[in-house]
PDB file of N, CA and C in Angstrom:
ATOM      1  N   UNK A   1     -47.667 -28.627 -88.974  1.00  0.00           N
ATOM      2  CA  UNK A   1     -48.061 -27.525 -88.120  1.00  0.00           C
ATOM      3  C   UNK A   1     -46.822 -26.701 -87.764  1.00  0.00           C
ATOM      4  N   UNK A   2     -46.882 -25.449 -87.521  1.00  0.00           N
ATOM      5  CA  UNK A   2     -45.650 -24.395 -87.506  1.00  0.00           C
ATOM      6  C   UNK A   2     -45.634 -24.563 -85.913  1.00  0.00           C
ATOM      7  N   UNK A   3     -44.132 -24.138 -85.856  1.00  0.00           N
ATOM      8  CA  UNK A   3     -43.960 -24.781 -84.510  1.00  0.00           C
ATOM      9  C   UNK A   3     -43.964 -23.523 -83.555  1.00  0.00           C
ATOM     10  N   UNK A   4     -44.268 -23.248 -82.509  1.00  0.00           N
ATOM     11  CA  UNK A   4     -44.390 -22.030 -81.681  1.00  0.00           C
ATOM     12  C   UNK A   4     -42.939 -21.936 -80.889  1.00  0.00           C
ATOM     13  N   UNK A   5     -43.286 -20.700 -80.242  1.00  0.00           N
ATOM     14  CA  UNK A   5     -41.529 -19.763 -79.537  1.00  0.00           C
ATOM     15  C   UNK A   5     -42.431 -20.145 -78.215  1.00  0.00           C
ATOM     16  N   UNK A   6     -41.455 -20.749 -77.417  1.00  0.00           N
ATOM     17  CA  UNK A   6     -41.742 -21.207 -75.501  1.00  0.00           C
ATOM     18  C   UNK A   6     -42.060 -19.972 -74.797  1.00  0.00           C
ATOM     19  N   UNK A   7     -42.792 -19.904 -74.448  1.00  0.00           N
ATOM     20  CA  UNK A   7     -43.344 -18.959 -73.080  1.00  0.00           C
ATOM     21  C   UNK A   7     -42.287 -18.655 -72.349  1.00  0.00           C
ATOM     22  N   UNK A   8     -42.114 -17.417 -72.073  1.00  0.00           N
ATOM     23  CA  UNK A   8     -41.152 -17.404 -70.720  1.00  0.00           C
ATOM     24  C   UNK A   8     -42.397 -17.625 -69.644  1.00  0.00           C
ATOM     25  N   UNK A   9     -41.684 -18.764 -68.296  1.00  0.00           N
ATOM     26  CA  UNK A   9     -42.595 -19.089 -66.986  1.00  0.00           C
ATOM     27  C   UNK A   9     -41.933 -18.195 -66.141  1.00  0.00           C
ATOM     28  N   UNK A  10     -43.010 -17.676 -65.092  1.00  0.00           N
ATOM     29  CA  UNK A  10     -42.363 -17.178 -63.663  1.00  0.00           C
ATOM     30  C   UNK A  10     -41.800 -18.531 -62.598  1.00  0.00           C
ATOM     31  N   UNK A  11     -40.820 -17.569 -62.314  1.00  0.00           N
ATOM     32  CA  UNK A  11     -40.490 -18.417 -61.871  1.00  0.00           C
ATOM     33  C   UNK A  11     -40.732 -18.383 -60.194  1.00  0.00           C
ATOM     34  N   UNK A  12     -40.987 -19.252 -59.051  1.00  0.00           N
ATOM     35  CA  UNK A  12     -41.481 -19.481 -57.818  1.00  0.00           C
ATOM     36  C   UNK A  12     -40.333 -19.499 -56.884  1.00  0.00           C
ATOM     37  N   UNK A  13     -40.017 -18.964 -56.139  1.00  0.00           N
ATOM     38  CA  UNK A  13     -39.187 -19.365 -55.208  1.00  0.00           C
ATOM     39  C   UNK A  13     -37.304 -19.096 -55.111  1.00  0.00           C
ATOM     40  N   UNK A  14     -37.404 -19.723 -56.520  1.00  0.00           N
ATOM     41  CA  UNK A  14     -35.372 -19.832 -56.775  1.00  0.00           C
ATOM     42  C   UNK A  14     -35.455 -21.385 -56.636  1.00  0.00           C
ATOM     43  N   UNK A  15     -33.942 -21.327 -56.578  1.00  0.00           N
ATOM     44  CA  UNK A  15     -32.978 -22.747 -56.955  1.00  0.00           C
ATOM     45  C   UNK A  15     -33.103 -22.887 -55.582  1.00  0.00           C
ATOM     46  N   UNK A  16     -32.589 -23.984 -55.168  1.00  0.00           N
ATOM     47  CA  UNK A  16     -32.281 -24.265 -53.886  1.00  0.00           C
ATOM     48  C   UNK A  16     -30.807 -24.401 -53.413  1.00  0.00           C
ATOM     49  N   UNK A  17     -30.101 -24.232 -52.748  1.00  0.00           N
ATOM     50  CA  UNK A  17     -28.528 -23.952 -52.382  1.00  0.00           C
ATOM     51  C   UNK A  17     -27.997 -25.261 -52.465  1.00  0.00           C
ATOM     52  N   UNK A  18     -27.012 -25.343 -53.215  1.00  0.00           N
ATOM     53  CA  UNK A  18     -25.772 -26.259 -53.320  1.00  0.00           C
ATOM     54  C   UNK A  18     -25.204 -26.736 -52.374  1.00  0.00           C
ATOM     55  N   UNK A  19     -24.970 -28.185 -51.323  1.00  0.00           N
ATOM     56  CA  UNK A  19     -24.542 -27.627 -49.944  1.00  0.00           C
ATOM     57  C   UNK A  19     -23.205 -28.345 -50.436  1.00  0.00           C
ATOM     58  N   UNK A  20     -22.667 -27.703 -50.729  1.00  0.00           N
ATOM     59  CA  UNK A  20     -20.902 -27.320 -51.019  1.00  0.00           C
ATOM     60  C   UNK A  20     -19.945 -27.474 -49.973  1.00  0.00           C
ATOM     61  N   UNK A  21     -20.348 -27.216 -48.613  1.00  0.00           N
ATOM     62  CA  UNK A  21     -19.615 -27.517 -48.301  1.00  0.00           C
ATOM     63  C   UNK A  21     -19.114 -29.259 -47.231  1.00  0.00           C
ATOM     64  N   UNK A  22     -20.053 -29.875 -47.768  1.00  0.00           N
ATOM     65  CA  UNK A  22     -19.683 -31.370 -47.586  1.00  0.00           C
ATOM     66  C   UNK A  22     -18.915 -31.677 -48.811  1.00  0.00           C
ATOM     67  N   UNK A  23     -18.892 -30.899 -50.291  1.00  0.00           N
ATOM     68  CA  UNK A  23     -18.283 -32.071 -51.202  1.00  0.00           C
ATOM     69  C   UNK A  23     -16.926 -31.010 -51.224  1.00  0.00           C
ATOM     70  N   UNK A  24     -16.687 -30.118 -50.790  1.00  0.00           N
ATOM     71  CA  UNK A  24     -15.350 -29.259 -50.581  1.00  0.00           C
ATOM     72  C   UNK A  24     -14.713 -30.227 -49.493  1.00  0.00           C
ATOM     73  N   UNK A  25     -15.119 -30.689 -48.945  1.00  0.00           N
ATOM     74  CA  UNK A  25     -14.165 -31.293 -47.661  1.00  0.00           C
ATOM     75  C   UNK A  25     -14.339 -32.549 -47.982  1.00  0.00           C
ATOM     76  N   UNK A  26     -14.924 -32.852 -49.186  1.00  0.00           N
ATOM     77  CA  UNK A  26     -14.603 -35.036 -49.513  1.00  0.00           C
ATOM     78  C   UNK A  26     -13.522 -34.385 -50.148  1.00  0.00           C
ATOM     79  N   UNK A  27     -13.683 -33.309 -51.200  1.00  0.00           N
ATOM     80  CA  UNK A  27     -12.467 -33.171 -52.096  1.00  0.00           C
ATOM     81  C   UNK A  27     -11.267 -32.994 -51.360  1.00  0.00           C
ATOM     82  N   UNK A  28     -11.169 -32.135 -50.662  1.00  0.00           N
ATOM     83  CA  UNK A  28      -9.656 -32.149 -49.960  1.00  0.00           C
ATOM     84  C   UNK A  28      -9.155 -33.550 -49.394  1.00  0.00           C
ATOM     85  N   UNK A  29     -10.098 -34.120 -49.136  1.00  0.00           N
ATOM     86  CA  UNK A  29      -9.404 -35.098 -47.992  1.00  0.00           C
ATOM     87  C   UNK A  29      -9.458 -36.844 -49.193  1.00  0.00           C
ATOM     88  N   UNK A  30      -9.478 -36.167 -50.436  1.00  0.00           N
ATOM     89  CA  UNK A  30      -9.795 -37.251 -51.409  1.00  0.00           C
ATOM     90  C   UNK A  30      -8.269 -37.732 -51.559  1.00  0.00           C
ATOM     91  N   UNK A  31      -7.664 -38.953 -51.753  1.00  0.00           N
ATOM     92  CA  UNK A  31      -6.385 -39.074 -51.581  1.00  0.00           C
ATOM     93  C   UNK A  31      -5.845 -39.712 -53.034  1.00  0.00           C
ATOM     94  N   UNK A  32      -6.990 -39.747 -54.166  1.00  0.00           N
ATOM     95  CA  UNK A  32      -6.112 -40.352 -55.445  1.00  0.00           C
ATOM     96  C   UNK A  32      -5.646 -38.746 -55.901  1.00  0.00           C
ATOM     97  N   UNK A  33      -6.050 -37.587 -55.549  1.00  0.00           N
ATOM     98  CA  UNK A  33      -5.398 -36.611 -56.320  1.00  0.00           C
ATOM     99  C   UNK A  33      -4.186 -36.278 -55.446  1.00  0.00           C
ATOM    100  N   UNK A  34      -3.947 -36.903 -54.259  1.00  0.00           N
ATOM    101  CA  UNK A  34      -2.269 -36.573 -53.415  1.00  0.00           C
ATOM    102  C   UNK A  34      -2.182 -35.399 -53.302  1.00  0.00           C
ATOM    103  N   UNK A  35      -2.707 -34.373 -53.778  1.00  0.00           N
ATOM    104  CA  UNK A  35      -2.428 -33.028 -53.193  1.00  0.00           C
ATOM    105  C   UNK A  35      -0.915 -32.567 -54.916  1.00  0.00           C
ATOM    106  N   UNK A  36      -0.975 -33.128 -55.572  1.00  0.00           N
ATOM    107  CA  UNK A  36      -0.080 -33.005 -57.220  1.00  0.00           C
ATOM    108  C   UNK A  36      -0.784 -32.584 -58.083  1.00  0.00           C
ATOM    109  N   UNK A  37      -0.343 -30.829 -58.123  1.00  0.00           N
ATOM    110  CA  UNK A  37      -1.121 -30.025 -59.043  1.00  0.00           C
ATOM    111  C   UNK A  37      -0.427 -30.870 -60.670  1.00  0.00           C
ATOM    112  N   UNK A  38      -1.759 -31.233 -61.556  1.00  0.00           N
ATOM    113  CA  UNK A  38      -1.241 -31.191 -62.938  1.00  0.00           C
ATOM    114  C   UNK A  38      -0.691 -30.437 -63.940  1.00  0.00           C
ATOM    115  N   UNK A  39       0.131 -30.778 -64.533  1.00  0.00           N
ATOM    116  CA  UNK A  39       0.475 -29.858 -65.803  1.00  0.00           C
ATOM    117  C   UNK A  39      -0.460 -29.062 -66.497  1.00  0.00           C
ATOM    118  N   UNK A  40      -0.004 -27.783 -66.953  1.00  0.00           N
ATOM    119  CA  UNK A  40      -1.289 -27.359 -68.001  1.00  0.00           C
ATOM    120  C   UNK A  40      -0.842 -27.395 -69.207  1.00  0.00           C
ATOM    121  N   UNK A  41      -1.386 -28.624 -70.177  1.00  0.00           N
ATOM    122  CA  UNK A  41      -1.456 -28.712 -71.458  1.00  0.00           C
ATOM    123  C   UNK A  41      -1.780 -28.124 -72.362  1.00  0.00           C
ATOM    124  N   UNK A  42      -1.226 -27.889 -73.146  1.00  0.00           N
ATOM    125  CA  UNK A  42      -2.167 -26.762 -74.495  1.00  0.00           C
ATOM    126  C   UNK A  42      -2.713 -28.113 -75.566  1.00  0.00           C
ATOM    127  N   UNK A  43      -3.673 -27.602 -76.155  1.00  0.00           N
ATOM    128  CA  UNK A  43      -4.069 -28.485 -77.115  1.00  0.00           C
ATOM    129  C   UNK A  43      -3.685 -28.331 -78.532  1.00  0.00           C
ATOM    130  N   UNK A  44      -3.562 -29.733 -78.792  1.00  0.00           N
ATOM    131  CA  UNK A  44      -2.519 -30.298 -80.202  1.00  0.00           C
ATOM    132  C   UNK A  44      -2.708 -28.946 -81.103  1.00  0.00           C
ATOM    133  N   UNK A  45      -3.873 -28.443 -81.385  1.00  0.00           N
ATOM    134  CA  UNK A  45      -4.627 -27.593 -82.277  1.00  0.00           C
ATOM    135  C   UNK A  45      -3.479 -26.066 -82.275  1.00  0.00           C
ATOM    136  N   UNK A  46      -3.406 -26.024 -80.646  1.00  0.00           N
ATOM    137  CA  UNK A  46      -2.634 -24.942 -80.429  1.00  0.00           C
ATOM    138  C   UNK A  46      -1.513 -24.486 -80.555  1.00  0.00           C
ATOM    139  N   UNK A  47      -0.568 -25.606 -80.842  1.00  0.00           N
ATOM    140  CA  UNK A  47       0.532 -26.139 -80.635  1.00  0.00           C
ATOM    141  C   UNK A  47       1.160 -26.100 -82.103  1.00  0.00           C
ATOM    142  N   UNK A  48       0.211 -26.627 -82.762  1.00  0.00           N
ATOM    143  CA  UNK A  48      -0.020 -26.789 -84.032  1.00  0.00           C
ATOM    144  C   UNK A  48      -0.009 -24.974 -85.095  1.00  0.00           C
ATOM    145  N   UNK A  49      -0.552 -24.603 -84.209  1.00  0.00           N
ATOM    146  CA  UNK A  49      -0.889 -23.255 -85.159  1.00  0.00           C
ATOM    147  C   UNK A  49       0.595 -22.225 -84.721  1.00  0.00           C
ATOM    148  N   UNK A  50       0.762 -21.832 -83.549  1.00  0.00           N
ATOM    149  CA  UNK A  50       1.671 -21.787 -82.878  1.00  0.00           C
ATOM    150  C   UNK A  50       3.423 -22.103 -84.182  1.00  0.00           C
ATOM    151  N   UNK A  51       3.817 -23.203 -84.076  1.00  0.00           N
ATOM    152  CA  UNK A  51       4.547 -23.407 -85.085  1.00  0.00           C
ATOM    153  C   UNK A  51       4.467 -23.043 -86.424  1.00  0.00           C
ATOM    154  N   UNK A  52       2.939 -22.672 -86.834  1.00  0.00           N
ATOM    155  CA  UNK A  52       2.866 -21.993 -88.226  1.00  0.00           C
ATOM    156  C   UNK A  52       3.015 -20.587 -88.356  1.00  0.00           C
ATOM    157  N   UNK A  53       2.901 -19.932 -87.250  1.00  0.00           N
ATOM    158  CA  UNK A  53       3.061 -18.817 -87.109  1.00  0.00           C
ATOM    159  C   UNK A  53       4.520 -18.647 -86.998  1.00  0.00           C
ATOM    160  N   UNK A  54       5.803 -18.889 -86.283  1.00  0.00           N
ATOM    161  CA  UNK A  54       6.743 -18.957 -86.504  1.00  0.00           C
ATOM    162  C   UNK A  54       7.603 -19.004 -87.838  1.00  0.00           C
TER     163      UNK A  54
END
């Protein structure tokens, strides 16, 4: 049997709100990240092409 294209549905109401700001304030006060921004890594791929271009 051939397979059919999905209906667009109406949609009712909306999403319901994210409450963000309880997990904004676990995050700050989370203590394995110490407040030590990480390095920004490039990837091998990049790094890689990078030198071929040279």
């Amino acid at each position: 049997m051939a397979r059919t294209k999905e209906t667009s549905r109406k949609s009712i109401g909306g999403k319901e709100p994210c409450k963000q700001i309880a997990i904004k304030g676990a995050w700050k006060l989370d203590p394995t990240t110490g407040g030590v921004k990480m390095q920004h890594r490039f990837s091998l791929k990049i790094i890689a092409l990078r030198e071929i271009r040279r």
